[in-house]
C-alpha atoms as a PDB file:
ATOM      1  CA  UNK A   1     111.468 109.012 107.174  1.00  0.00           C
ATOM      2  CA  UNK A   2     113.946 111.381 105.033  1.00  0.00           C
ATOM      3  CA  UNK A   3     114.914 114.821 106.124  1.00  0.00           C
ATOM      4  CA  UNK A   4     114.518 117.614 103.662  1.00  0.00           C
ATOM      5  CA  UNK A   5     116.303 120.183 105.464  1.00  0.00           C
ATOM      6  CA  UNK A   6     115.014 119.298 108.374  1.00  0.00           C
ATOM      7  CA  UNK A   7     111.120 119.912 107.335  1.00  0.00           C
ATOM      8  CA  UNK A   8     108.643 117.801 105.661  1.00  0.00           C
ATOM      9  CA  UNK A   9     104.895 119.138 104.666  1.00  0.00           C
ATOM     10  CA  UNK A  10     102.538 116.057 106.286  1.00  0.00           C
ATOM     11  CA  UNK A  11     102.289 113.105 103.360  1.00  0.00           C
ATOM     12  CA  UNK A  12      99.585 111.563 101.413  1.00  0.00           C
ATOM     13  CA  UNK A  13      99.127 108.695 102.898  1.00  0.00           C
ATOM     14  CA  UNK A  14      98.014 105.040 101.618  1.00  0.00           C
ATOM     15  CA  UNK A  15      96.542 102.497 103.583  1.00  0.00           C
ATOM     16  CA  UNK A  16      94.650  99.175 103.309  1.00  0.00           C
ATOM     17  CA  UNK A  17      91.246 100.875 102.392  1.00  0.00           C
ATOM     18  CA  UNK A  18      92.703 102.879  99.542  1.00  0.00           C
ATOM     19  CA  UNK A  19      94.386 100.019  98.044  1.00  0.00           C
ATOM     20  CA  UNK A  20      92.128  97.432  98.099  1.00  0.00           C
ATOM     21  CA  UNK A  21      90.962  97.409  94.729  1.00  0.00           C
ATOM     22  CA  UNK A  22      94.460  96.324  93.208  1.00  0.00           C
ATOM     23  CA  UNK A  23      95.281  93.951  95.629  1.00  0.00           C
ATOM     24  CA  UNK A  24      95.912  89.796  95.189  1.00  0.00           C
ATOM     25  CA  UNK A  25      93.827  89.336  98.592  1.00  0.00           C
ATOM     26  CA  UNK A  26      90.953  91.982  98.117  1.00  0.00           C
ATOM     27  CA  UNK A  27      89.811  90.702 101.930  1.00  0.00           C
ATOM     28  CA  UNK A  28      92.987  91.311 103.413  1.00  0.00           C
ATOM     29  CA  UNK A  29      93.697  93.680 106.428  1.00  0.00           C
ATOM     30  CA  UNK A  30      96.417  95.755 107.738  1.00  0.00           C
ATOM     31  CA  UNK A  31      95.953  98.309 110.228  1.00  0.00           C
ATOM     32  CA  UNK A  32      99.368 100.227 109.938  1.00  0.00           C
ATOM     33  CA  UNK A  33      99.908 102.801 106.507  1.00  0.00           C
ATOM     34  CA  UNK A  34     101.188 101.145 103.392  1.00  0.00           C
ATOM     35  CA  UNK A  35     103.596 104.220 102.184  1.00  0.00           C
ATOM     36  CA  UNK A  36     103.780 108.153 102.401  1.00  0.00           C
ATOM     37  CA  UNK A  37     104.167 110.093  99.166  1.00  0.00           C
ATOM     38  CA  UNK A  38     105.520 113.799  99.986  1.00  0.00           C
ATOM     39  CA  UNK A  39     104.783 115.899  97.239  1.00  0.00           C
ATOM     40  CA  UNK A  40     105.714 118.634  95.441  1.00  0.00           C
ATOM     41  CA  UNK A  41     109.289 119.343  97.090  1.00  0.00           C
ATOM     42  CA  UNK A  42     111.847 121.717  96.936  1.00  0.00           C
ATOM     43  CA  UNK A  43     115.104 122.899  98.751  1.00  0.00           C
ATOM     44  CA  UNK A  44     114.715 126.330  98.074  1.00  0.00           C
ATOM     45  CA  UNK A  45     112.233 129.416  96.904  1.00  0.00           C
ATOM     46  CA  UNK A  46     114.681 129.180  93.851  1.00  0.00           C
ATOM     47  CA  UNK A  47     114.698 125.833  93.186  1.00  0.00           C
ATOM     48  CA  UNK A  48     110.754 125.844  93.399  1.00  0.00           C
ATOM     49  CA  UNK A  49     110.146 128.464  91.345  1.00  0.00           C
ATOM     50  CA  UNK A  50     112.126 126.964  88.818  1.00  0.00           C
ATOM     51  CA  UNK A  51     110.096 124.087  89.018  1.00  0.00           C
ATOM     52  CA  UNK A  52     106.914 125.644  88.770  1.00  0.00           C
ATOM     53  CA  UNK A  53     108.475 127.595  85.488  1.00  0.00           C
ATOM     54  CA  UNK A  54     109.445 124.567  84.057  1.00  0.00           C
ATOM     55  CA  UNK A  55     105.776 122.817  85.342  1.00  0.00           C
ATOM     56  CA  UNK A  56     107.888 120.012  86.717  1.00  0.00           C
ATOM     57  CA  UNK A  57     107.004 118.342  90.459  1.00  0.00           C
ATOM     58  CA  UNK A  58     109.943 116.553  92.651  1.00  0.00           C
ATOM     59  CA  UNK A  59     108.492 114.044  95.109  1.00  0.00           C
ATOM     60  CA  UNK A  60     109.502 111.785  97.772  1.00  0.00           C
ATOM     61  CA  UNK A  61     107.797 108.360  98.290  1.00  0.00           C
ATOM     62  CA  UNK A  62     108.422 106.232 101.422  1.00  0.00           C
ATOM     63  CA  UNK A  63     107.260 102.307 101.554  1.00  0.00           C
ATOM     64  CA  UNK A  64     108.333 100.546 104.380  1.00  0.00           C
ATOM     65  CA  UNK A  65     108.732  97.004 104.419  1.00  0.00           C
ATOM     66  CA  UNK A  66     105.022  95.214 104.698  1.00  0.00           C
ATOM     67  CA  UNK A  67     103.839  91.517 103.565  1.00  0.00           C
ATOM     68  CA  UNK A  68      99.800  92.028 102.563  1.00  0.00           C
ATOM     69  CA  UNK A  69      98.217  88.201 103.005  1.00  0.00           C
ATOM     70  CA  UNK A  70     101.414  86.980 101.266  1.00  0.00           C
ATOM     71  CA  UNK A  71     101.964  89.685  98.662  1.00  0.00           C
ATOM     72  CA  UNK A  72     104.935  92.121  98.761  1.00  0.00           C
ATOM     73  CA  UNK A  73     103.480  95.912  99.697  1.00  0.00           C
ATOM     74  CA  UNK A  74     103.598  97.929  96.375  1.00  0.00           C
ATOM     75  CA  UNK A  75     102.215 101.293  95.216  1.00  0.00           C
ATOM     76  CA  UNK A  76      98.889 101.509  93.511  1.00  0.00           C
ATOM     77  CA  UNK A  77      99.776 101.508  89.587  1.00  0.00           C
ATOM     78  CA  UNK A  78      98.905 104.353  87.596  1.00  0.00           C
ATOM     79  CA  UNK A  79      99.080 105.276  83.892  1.00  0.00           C
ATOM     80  CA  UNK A  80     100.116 108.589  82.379  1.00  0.00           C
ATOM     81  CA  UNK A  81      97.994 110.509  79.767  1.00  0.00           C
ATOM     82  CA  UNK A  82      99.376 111.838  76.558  1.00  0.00           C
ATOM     83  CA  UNK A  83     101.022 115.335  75.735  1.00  0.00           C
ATOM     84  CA  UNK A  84      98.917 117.537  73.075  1.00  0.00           C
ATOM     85  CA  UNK A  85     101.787 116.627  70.732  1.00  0.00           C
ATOM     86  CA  UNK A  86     100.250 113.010  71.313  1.00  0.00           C
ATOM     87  CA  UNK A  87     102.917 111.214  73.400  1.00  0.00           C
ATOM     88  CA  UNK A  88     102.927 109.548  76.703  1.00  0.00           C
ATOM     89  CA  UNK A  89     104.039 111.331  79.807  1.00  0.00           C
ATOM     90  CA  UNK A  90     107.474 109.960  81.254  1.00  0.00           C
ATOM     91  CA  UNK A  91     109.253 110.318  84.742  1.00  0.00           C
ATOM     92  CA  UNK A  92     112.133 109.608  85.921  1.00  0.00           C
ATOM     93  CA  UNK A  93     112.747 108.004  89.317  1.00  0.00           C
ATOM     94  CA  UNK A  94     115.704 107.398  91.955  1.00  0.00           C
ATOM     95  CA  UNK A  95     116.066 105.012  94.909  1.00  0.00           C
ATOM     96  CA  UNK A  96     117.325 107.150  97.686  1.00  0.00           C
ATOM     97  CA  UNK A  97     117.614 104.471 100.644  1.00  0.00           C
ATOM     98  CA  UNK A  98     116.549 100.488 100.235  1.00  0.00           C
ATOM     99  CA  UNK A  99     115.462  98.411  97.084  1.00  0.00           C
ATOM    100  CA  UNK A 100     112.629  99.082  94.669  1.00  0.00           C
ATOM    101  CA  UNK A 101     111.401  97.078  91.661  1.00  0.00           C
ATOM    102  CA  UNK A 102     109.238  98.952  89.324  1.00  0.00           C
ATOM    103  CA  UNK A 103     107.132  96.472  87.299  1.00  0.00           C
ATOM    104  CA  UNK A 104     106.126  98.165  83.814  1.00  0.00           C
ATOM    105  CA  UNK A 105     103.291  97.067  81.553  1.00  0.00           C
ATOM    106  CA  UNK A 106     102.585  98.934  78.014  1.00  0.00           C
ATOM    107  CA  UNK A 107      99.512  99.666  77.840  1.00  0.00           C
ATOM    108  CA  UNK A 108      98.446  97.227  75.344  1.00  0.00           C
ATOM    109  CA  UNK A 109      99.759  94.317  77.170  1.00  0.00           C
ATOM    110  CA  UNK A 110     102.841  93.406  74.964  1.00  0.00           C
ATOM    111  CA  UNK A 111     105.241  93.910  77.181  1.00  0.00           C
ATOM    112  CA  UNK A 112     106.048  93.640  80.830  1.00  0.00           C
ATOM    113  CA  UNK A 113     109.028  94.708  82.062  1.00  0.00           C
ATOM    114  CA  UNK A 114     110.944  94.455  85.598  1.00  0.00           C
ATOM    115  CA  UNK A 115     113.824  96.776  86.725  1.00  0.00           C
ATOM    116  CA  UNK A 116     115.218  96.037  89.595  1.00  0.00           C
ATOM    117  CA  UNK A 117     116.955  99.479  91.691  1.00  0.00           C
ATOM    118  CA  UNK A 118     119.186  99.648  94.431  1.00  0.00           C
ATOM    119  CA  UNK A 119     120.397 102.768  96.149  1.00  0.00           C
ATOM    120  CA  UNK A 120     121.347 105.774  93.648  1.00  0.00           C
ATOM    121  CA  UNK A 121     119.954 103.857  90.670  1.00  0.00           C
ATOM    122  CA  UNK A 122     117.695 106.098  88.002  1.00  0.00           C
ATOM    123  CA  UNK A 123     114.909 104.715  86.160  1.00  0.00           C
ATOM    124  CA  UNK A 124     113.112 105.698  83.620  1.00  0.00           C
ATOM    125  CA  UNK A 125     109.288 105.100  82.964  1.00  0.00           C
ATOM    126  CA  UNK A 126     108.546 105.600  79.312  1.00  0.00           C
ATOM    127  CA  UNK A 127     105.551 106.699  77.215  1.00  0.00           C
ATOM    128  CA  UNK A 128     102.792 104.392  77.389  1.00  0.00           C
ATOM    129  CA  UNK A 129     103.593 101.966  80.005  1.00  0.00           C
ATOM    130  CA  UNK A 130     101.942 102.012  83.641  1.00  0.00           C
ATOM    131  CA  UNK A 131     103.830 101.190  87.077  1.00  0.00           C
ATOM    132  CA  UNK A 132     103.692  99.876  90.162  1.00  0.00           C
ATOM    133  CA  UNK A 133     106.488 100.280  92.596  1.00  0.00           C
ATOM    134  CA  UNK A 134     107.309  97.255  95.080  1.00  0.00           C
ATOM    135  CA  UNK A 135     109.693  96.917  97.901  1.00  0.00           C
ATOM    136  CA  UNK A 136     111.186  93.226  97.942  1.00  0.00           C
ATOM    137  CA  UNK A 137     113.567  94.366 100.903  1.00  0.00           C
ATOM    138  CA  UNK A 138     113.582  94.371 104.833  1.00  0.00           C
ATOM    139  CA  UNK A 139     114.087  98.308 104.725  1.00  0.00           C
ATOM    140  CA  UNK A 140     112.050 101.628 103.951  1.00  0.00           C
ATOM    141  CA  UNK A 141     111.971 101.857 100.533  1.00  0.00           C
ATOM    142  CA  UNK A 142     112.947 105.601 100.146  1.00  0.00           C
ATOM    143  CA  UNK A 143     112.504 106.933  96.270  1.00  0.00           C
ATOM    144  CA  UNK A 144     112.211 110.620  94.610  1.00  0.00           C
ATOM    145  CA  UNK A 145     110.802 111.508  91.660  1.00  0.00           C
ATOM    146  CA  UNK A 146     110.319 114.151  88.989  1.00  0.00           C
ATOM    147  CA  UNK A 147     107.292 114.135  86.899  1.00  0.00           C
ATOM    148  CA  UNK A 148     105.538 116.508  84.623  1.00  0.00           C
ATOM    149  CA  UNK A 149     102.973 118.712  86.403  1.00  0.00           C
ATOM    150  CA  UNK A 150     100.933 119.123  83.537  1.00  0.00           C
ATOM    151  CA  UNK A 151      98.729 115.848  83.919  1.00  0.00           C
ATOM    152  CA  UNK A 152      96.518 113.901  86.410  1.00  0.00           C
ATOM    153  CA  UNK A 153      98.137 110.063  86.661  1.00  0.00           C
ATOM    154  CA  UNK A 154      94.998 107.606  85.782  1.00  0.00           C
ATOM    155  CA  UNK A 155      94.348 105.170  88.116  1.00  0.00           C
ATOM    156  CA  UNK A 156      91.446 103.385  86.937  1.00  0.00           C
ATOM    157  CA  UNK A 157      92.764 100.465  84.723  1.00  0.00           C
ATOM    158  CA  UNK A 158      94.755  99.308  87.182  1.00  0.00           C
ATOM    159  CA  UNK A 159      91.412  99.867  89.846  1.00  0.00           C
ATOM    160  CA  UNK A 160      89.475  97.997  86.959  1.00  0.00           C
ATOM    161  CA  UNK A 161      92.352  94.835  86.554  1.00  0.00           C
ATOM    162  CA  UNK A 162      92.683  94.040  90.337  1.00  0.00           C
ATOM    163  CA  UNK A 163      96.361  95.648  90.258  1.00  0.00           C
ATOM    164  CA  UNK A 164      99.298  95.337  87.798  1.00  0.00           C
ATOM    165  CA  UNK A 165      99.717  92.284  85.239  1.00  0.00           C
ATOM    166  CA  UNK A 166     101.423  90.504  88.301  1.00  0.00           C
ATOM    167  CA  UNK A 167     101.834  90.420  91.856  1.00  0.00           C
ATOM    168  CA  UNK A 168     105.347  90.017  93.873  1.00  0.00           C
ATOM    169  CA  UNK A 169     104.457  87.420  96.397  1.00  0.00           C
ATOM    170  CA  UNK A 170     106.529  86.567  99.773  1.00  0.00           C
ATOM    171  CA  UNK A 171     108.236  83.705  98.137  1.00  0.00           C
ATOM    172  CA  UNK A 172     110.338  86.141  95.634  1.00  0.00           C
ATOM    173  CA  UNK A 173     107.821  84.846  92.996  1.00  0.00           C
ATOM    174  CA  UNK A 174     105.634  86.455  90.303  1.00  0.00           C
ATOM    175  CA  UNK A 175     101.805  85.304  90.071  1.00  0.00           C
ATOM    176  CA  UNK A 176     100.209  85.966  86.960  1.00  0.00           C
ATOM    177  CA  UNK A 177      97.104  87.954  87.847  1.00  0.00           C
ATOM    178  CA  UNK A 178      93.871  86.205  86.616  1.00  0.00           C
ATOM    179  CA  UNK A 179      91.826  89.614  85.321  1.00  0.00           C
ATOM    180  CA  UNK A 180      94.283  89.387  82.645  1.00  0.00           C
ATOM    181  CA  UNK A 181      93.071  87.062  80.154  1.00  0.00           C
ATOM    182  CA  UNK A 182      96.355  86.833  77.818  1.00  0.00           C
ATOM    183  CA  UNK A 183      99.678  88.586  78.805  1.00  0.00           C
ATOM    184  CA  UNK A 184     103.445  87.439  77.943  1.00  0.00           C
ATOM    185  CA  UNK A 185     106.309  86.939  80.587  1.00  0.00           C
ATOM    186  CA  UNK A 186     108.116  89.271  82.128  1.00  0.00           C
ATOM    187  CA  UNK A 187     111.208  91.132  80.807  1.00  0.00           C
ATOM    188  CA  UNK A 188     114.093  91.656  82.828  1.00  0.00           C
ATOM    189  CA  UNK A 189     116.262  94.754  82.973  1.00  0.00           C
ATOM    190  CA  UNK A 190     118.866  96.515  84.801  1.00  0.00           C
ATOM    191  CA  UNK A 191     118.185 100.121  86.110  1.00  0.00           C
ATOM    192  CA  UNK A 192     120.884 101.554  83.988  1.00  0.00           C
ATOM    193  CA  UNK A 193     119.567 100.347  80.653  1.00  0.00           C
ATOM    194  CA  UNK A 194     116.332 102.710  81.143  1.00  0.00           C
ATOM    195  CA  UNK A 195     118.458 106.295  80.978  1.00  0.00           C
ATOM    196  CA  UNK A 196     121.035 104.704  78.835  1.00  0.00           C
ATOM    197  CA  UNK A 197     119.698 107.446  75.612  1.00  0.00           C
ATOM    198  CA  UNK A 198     119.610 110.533  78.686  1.00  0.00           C
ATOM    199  CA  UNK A 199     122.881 110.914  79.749  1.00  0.00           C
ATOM    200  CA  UNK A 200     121.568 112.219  82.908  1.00  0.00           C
ATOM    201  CA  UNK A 201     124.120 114.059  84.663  1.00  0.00           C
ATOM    202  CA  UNK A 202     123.797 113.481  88.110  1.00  0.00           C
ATOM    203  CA  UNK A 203     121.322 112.620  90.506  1.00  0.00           C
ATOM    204  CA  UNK A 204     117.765 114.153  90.554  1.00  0.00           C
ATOM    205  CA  UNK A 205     117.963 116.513  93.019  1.00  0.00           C
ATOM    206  CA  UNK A 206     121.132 117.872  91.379  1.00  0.00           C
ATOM    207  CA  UNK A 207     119.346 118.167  87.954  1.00  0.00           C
ATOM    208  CA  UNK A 208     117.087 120.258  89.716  1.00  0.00           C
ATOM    209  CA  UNK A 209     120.268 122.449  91.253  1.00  0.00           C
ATOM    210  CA  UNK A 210     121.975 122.173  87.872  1.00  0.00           C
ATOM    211  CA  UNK A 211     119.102 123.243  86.086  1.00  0.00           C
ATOM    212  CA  UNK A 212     119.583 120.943  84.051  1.00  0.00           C
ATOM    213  CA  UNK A 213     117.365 121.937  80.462  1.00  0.00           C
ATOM    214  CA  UNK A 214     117.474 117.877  79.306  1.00  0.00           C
ATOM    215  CA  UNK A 215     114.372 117.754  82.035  1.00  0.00           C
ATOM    216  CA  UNK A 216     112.664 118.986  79.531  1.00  0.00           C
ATOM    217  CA  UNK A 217     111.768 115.430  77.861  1.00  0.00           C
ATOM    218  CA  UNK A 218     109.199 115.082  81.214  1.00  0.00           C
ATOM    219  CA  UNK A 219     107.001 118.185  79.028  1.00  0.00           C
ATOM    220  CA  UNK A 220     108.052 117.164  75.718  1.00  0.00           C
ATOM    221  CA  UNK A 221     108.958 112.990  75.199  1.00  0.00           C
ATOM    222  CA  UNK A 222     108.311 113.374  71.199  1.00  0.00           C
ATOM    223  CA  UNK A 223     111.632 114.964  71.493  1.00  0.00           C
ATOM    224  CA  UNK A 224     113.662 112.155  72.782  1.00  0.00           C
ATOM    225  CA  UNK A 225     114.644 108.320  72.429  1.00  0.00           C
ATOM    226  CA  UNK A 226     113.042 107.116  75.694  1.00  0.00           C
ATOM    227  CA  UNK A 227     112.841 103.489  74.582  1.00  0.00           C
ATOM    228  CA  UNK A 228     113.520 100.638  77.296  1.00  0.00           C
END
């Protein structure tokens, strides 16, 4: 588990029941918790309040290592609704401690992307695509995030699909899910390529510290180049 200076509020917590609905094996069953999300974080009454000004949310997730019937233990996959200026919700995520791959899919199927993210790596979800998080490692998967806390994250497509576009089996290999009728391969990129237009200065938590005012494409995307 991470230490936030020494204190952690208790974590939402996933397990087999709650994901069910977006697994490969629907049937299968695991009796131990899939991953903790900690939410809402800060280090400080400052930095929180500064958070809440800016209606921004930093967040630890923790996924440890799990094979579920032969498919690689992964977060649930959500989408993000638009801003009233009529663009997507983005956020911006780290790997604090293991490996991650996010697997991306625009919402109208044309495009699927994997980024694989190793410790200190940034990546950037854009407007319009949905996500599911993986751990293809031996460790805890140990990742922060800072989101918008203007919006609700919509789970239901993904609830509707059976899970993401694909699933990341044991074998290190991608299964096309069947509930999609038509989809195209997956696209390969490196972490860095994702922030490549933000010239983020440092890592999150030190945006947060630096108060850093180019956080404010997380409220306002129409404002930026935050193509992948």
């Amino acid at each position: 588990m991470p230490v936030w200076n020494g204190v952690l509020p208790e974590p939402d917590v996933r397990n087999i029941d709650d994901m069910r609905s977006v697994l490969k094996d629907p049937s299968c069953t695991c009796t131990s918790p899939l991953y903790f999300m900690y939410r809402a974080l800060a280090r400080s009454d400052k930095d929180r309040r500064w958070l809440t000004a800016k209606k921004l949310r930093y967040d630890i997730t923790v996924i440890p290592p799990r094979i579920i019937c032969g498919e690689l233990v992964k977060t649930k996959g959500h989408y993000h609704p638009e801003n009233s200026a009529g663009a997507g919700y983005p956020e911006l995520y780290e790997v604090l401690e293991g490996n991650a791959h996010y697997l991306l899919q625009k919402e109208d199927l044309t495009d699927i992307v994997l980024v694989e993210a190793g410790k200190g790596d940034l990546v950037l979800i854009p407007p319009f695509y949905g996500h599911v998080t993986i751990n293809p490692g031996k460790d805890d998967l140990v990742m922060a995030n800072i989101v918008s806390d203007e919006f609700t994250s919509i789970y239901g497509p993904y609830e509707k699909m059976q899970g993401a576009a694909y699933y990341e089996t044991e074998t290190d290999i991608f299964e096309k899910n069947g509930c999609y009728p038509d989809i195209p391969g997956i696209r390969k990129i490196p972490a860095k390529e994702t922030v490549k237009n933000l010239g983020v200065p440092g890592s999150l938590y030190e945006l947060v510290e630096k108060r850093w005012v180019g956080l404010s494409f997380l409220n306002e995307p129409q404002d930026y180049n935050l193509a992948i």
